[in-house]
C-alpha atoms as a PDB file:
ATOM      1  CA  UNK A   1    -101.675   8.055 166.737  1.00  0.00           C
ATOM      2  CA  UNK A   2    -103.332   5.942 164.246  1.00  0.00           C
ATOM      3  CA  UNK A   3    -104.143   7.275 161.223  1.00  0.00           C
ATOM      4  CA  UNK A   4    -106.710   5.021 158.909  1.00  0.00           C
ATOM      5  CA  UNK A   5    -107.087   4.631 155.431  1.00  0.00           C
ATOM      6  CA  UNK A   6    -110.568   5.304 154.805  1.00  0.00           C
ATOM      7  CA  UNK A   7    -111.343   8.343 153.823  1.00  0.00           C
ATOM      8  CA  UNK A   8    -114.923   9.805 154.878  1.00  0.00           C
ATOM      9  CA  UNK A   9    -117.132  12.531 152.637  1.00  0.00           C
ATOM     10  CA  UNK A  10    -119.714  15.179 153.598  1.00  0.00           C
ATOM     11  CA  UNK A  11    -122.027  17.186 151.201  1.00  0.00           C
ATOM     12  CA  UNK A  12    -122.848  19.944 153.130  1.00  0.00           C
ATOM     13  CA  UNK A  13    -124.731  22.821 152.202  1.00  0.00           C
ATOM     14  CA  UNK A  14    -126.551  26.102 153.419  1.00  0.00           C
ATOM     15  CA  UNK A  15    -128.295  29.099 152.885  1.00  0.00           C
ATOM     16  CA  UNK A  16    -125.241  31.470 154.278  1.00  0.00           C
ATOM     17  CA  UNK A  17    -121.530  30.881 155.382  1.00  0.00           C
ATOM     18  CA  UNK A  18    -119.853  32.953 157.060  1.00  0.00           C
ATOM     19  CA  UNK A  19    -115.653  31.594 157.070  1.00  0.00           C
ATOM     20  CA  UNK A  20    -113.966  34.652 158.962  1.00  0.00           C
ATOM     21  CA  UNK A  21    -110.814  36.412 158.520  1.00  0.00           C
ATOM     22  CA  UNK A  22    -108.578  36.435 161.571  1.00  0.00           C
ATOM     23  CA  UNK A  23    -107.208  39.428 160.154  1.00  0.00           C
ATOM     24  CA  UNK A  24    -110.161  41.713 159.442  1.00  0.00           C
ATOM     25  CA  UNK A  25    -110.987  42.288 163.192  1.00  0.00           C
ATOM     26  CA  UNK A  26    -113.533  45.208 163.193  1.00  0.00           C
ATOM     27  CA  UNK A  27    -115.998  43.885 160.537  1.00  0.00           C
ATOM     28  CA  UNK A  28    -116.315  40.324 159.930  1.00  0.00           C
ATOM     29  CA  UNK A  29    -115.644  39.278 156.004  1.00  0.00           C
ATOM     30  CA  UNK A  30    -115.459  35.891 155.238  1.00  0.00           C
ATOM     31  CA  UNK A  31    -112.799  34.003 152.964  1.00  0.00           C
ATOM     32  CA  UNK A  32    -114.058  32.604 150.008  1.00  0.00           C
ATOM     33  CA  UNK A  33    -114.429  28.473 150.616  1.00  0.00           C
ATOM     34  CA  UNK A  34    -114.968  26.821 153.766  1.00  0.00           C
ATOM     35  CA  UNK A  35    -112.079  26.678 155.806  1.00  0.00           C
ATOM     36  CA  UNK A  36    -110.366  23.215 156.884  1.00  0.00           C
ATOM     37  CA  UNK A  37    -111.112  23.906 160.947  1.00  0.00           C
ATOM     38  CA  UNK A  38    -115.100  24.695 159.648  1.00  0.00           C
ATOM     39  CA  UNK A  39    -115.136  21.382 157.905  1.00  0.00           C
ATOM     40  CA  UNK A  40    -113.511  19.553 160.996  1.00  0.00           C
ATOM     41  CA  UNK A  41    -115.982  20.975 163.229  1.00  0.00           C
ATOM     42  CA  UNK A  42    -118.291  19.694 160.951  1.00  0.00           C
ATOM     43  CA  UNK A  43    -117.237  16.400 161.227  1.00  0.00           C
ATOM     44  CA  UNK A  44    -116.611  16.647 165.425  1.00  0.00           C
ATOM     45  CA  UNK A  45    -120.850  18.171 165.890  1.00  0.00           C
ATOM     46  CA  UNK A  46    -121.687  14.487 163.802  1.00  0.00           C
ATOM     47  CA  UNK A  47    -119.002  12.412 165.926  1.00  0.00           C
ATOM     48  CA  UNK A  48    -116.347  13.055 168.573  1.00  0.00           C
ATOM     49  CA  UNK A  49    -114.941  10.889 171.237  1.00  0.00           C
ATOM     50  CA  UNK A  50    -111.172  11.671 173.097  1.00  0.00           C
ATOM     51  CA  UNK A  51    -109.958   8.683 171.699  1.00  0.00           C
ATOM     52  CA  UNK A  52    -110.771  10.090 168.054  1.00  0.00           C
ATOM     53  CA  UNK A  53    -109.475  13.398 166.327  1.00  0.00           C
ATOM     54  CA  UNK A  54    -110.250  14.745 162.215  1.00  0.00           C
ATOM     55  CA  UNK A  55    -108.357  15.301 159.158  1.00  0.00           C
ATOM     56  CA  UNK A  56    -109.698  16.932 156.830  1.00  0.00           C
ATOM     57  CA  UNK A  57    -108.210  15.791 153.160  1.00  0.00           C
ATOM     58  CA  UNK A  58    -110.086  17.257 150.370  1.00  0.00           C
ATOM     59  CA  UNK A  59    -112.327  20.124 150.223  1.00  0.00           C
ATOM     60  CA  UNK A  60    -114.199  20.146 147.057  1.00  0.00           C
ATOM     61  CA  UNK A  61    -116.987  23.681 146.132  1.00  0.00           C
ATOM     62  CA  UNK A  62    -119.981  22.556 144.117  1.00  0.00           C
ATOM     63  CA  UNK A  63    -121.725  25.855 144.127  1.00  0.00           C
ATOM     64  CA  UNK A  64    -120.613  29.267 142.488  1.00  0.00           C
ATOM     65  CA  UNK A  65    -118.569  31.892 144.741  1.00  0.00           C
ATOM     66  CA  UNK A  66    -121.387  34.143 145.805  1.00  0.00           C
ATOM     67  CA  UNK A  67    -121.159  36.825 148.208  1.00  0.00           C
ATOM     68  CA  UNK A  68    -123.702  39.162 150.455  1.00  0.00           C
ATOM     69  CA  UNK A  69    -122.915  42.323 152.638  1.00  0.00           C
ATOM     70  CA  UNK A  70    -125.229  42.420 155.249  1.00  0.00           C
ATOM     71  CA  UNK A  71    -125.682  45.552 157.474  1.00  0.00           C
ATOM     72  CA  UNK A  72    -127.104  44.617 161.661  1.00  0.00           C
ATOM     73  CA  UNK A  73    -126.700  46.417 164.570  1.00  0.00           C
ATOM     74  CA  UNK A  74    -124.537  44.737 167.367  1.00  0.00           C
ATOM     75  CA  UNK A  75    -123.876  45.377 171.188  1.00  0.00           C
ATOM     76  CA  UNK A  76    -119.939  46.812 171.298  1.00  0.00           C
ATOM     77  CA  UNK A  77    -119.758  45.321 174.740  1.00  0.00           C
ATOM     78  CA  UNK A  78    -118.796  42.281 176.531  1.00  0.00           C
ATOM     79  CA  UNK A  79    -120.810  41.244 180.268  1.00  0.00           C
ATOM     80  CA  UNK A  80    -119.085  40.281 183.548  1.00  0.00           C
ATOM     81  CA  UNK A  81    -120.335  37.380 185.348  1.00  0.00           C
ATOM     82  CA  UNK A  82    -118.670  39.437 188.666  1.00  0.00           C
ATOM     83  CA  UNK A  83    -121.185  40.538 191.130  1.00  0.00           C
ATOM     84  CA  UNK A  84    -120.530  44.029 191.053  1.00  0.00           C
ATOM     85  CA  UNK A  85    -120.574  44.265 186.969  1.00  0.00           C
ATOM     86  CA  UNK A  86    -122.238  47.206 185.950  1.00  0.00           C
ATOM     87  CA  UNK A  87    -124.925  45.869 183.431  1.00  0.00           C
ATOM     88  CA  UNK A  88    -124.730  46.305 179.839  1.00  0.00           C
ATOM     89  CA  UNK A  89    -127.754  48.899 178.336  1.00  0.00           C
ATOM     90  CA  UNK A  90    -127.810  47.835 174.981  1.00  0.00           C
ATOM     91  CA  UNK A  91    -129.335  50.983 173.123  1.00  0.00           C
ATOM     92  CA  UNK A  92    -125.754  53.003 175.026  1.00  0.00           C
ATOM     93  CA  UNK A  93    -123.547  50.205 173.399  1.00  0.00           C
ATOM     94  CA  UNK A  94    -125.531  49.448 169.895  1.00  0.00           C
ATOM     95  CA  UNK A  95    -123.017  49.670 166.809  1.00  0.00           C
ATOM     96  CA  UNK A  96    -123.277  49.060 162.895  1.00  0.00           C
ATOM     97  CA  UNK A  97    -121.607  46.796 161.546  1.00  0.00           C
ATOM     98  CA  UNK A  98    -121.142  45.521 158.243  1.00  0.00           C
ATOM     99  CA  UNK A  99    -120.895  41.423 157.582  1.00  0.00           C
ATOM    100  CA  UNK A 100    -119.895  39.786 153.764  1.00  0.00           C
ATOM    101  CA  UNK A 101    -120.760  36.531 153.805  1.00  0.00           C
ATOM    102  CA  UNK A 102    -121.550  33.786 151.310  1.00  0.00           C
ATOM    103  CA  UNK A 103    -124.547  32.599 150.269  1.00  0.00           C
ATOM    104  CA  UNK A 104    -126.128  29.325 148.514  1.00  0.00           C
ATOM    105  CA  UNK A 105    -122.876  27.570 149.419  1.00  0.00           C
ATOM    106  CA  UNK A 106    -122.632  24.070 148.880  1.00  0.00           C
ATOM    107  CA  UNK A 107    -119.223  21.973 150.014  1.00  0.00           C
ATOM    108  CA  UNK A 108    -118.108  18.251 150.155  1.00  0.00           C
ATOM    109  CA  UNK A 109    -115.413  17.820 152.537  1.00  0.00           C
ATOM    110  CA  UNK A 110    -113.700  14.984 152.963  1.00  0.00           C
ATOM    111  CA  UNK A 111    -111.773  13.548 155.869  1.00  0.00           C
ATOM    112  CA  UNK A 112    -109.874  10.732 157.947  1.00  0.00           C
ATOM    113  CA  UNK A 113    -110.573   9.272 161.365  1.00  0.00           C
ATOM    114  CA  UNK A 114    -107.292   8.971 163.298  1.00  0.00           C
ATOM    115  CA  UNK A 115    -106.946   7.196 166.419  1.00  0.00           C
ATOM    116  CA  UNK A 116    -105.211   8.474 169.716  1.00  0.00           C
ATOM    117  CA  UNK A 117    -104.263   5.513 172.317  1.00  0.00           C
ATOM    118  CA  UNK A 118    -105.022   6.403 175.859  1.00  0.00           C
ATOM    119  CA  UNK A 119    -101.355   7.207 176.528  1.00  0.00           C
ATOM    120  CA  UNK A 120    -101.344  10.147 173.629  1.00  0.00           C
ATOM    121  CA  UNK A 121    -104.083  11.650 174.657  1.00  0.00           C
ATOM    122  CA  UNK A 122    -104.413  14.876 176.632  1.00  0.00           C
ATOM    123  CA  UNK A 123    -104.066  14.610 180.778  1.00  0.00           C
ATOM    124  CA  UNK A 124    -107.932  15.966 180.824  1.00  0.00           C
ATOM    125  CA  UNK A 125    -108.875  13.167 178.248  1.00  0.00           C
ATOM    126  CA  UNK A 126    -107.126  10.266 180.078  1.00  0.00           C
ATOM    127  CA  UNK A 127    -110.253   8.442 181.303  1.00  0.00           C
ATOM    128  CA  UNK A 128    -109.969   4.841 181.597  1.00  0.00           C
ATOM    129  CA  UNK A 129    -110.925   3.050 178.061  1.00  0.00           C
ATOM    130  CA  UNK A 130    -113.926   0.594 178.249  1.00  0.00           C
ATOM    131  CA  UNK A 131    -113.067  -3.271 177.193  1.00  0.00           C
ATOM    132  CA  UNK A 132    -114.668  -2.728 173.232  1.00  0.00           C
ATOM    133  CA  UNK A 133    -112.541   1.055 172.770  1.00  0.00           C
ATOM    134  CA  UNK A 134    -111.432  -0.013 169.403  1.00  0.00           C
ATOM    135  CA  UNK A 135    -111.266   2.084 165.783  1.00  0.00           C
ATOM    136  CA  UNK A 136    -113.567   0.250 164.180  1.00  0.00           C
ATOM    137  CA  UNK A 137    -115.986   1.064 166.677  1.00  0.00           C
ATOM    138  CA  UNK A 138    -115.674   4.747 166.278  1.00  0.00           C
ATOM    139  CA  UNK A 139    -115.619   4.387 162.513  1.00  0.00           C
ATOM    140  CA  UNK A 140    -119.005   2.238 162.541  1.00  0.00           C
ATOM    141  CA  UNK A 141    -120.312   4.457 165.194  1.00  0.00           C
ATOM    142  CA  UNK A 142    -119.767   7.390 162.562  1.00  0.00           C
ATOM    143  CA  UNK A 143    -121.004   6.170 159.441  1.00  0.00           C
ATOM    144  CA  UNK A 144    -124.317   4.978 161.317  1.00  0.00           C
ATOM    145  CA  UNK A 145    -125.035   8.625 162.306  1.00  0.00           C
ATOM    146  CA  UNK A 146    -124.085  10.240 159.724  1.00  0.00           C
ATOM    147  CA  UNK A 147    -126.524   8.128 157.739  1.00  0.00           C
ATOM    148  CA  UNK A 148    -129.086   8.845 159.642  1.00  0.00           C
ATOM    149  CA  UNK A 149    -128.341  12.637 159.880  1.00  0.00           C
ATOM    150  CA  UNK A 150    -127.794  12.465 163.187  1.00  0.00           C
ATOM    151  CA  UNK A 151    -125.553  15.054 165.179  1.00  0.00           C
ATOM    152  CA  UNK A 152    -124.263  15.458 169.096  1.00  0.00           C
ATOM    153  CA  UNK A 153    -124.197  19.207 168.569  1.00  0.00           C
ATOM    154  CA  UNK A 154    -125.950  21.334 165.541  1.00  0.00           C
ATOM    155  CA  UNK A 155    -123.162  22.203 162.776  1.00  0.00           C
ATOM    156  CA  UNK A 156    -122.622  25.559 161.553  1.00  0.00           C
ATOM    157  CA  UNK A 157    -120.826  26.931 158.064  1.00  0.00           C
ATOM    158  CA  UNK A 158    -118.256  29.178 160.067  1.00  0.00           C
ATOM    159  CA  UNK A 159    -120.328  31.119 162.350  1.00  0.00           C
ATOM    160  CA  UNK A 160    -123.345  29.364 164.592  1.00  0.00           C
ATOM    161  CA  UNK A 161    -126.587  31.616 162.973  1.00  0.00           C
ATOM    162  CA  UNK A 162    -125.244  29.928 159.406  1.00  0.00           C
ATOM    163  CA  UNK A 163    -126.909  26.963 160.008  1.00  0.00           C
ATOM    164  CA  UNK A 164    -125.741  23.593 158.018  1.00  0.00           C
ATOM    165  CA  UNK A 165    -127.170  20.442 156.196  1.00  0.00           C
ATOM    166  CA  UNK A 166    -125.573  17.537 155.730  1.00  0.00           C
ATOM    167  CA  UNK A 167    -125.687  13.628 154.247  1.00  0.00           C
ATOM    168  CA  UNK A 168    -122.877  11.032 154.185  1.00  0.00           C
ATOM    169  CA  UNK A 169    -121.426  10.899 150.993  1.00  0.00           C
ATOM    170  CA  UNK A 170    -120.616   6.895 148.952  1.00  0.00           C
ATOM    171  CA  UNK A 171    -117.244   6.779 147.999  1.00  0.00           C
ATOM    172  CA  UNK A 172    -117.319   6.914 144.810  1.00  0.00           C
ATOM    173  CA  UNK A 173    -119.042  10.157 144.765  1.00  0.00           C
ATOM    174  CA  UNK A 174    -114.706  12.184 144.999  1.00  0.00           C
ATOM    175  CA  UNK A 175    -114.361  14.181 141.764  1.00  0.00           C
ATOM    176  CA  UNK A 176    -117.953  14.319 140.185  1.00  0.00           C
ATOM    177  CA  UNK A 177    -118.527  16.356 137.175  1.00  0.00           C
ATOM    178  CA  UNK A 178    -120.699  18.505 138.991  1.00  0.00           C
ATOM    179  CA  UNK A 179    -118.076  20.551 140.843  1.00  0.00           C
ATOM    180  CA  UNK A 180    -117.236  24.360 140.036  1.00  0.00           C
ATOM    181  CA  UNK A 181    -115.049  24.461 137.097  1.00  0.00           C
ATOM    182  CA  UNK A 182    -113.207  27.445 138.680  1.00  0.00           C
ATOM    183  CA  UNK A 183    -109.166  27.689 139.366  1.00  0.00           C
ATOM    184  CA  UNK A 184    -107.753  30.537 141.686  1.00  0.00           C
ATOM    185  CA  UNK A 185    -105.571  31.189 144.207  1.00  0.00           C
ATOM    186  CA  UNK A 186    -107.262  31.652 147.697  1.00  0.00           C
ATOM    187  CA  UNK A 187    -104.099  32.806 149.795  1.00  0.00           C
ATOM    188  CA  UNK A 188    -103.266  32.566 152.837  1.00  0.00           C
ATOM    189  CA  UNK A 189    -106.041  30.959 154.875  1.00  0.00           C
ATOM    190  CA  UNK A 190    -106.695  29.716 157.950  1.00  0.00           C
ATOM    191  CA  UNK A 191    -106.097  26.159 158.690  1.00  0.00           C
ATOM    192  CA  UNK A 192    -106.900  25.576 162.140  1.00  0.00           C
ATOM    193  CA  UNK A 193    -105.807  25.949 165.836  1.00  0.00           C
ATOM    194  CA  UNK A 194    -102.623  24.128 167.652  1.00  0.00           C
ATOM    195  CA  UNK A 195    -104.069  23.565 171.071  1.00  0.00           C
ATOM    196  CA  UNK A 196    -100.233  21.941 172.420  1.00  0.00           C
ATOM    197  CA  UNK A 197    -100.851  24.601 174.767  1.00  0.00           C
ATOM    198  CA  UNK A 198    -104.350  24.773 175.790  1.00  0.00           C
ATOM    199  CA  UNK A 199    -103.587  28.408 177.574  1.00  0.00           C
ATOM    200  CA  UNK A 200    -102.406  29.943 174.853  1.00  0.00           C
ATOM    201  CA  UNK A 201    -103.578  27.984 171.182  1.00  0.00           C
ATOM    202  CA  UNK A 202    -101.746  29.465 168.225  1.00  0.00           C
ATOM    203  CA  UNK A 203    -103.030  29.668 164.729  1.00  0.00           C
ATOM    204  CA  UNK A 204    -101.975  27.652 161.948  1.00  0.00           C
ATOM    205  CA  UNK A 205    -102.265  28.873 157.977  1.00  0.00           C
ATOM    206  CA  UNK A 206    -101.303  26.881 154.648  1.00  0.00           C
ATOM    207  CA  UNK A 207    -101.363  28.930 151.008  1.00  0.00           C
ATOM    208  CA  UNK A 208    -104.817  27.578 149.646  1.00  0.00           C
ATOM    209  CA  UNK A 209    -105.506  26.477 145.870  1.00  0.00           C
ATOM    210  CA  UNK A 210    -108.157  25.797 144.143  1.00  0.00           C
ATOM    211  CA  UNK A 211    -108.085  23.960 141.165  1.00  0.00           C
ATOM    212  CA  UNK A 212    -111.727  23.244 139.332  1.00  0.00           C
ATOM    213  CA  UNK A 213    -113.252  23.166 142.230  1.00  0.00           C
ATOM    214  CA  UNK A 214    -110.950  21.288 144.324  1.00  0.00           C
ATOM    215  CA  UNK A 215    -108.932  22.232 146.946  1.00  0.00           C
ATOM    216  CA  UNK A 216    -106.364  19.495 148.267  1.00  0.00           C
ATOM    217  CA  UNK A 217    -105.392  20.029 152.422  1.00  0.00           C
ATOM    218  CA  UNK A 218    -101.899  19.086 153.607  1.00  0.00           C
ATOM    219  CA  UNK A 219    -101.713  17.026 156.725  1.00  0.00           C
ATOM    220  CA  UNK A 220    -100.790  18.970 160.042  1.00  0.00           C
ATOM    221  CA  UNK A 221     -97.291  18.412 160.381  1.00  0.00           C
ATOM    222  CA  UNK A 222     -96.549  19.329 156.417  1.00  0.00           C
ATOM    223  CA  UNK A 223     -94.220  21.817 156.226  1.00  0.00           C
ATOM    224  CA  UNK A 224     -96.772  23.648 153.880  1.00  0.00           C
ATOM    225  CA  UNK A 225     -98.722  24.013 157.237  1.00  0.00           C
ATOM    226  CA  UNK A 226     -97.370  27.484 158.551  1.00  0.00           C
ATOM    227  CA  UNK A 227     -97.245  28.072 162.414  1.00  0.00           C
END
């Protein structure tokens, strides 16, 4: 892998976020900031390609912590696509269920491009690389859509009905006086998914800080990354 120097920034903002907790399994409640894995996927709807992967460096929170519990009725069911599935009626299966999310959120993330050479990558990913694969394709490639706002797939804050905005970010814009002048500890939180076995992807956390407003994420194979 090829990890590259510059570093790439997002504002991104919405009206609701919704960051889950892998450990609160009956009613969703989200963690407090945007998680790293939201912010990557962030970065992946703008701009993915096999030969590129995301990571993130820097989450900083403009916006105050607010919160909203929000009460909707779901189906407690999951459908079969077998032939013989009995449907799903979904005034038998309705539940209540309560939802805190965050609201008026408003996050720069910031993140590096790294580089994986066709003989790194996945089996599935192995496709034959045209004559101009090169980094600073992808990296030119990025910035010019970002730019423009454009996206391959819509991104979300944390759950797909949160719907997210977003504009590329000039690098000098890292540590603005605008950002939440707010320290606290955040805990354990999730930091994203190890897919070295694509059967059976484990979870990986890292003890968050934030310190006015900023919130500094430790490369994936730091030891402060727990597996």
């Amino acid at each position: 892998m090829e990890y590259f120097d510059k570093e790439y920034g997002l504002e991104v903002w919405g009206d609701y976020a919704c960051f889950t907790r892998p450990e609160l399994k009956v009613e969703r409640v989200s963690y407090d900031v945007i998680t790293p894995s939201a912010a990557r996927n962030i970065f992946q709807a703008i701009f993915w390609k096999p030969a590129i992967q995301w990571q993130v460096t820097r989450i900083e929170v403009v916006n105050p912590i607010r919160k909203i519990s929000i009460r909707r009725n779901e189906v407690g069911a999951v459908g079969s696509a077998k032939a013989d599935a009995k449907p799903i009626i979904a005034t038998e299966k309705r539940q209540q269920k309560n939802t805190v999310m965050l609201r008026d959120v408003r996050y720069r993330i910031y993140a590096k491009m790294i580089f994986i050479p066709v003989r790194d990558r996945a089996k599935n990913d192995r496709h034959e690389p045209g004559k101009d694969e090169n980094p600073a394709k992808y990296q030119a490639m990025f910035e010019r859509r970002a730019a423009a706002g454009q996206y391959f797939t819509a991104p979300y804050l944390g759950t797909r009905e949160c719907a997210a905005y977003f504009e590329l970010l000039p690098d000098s814009a890292k540590g603005a006086p605008d950002l939440l002048q707010e320290s606290r500890n955040l805990g354990l939180m999730l930091y994203d998914m190890d897919f070295t076995d694509m059967k059976s992807p484990m979870p990986m956390f890292f003890e968050a800080r934030m310190d006015k407003g900023v919130i500094n994420v430790p490369d994936k194979e730091s030891k402060e990354v727990l597996r």
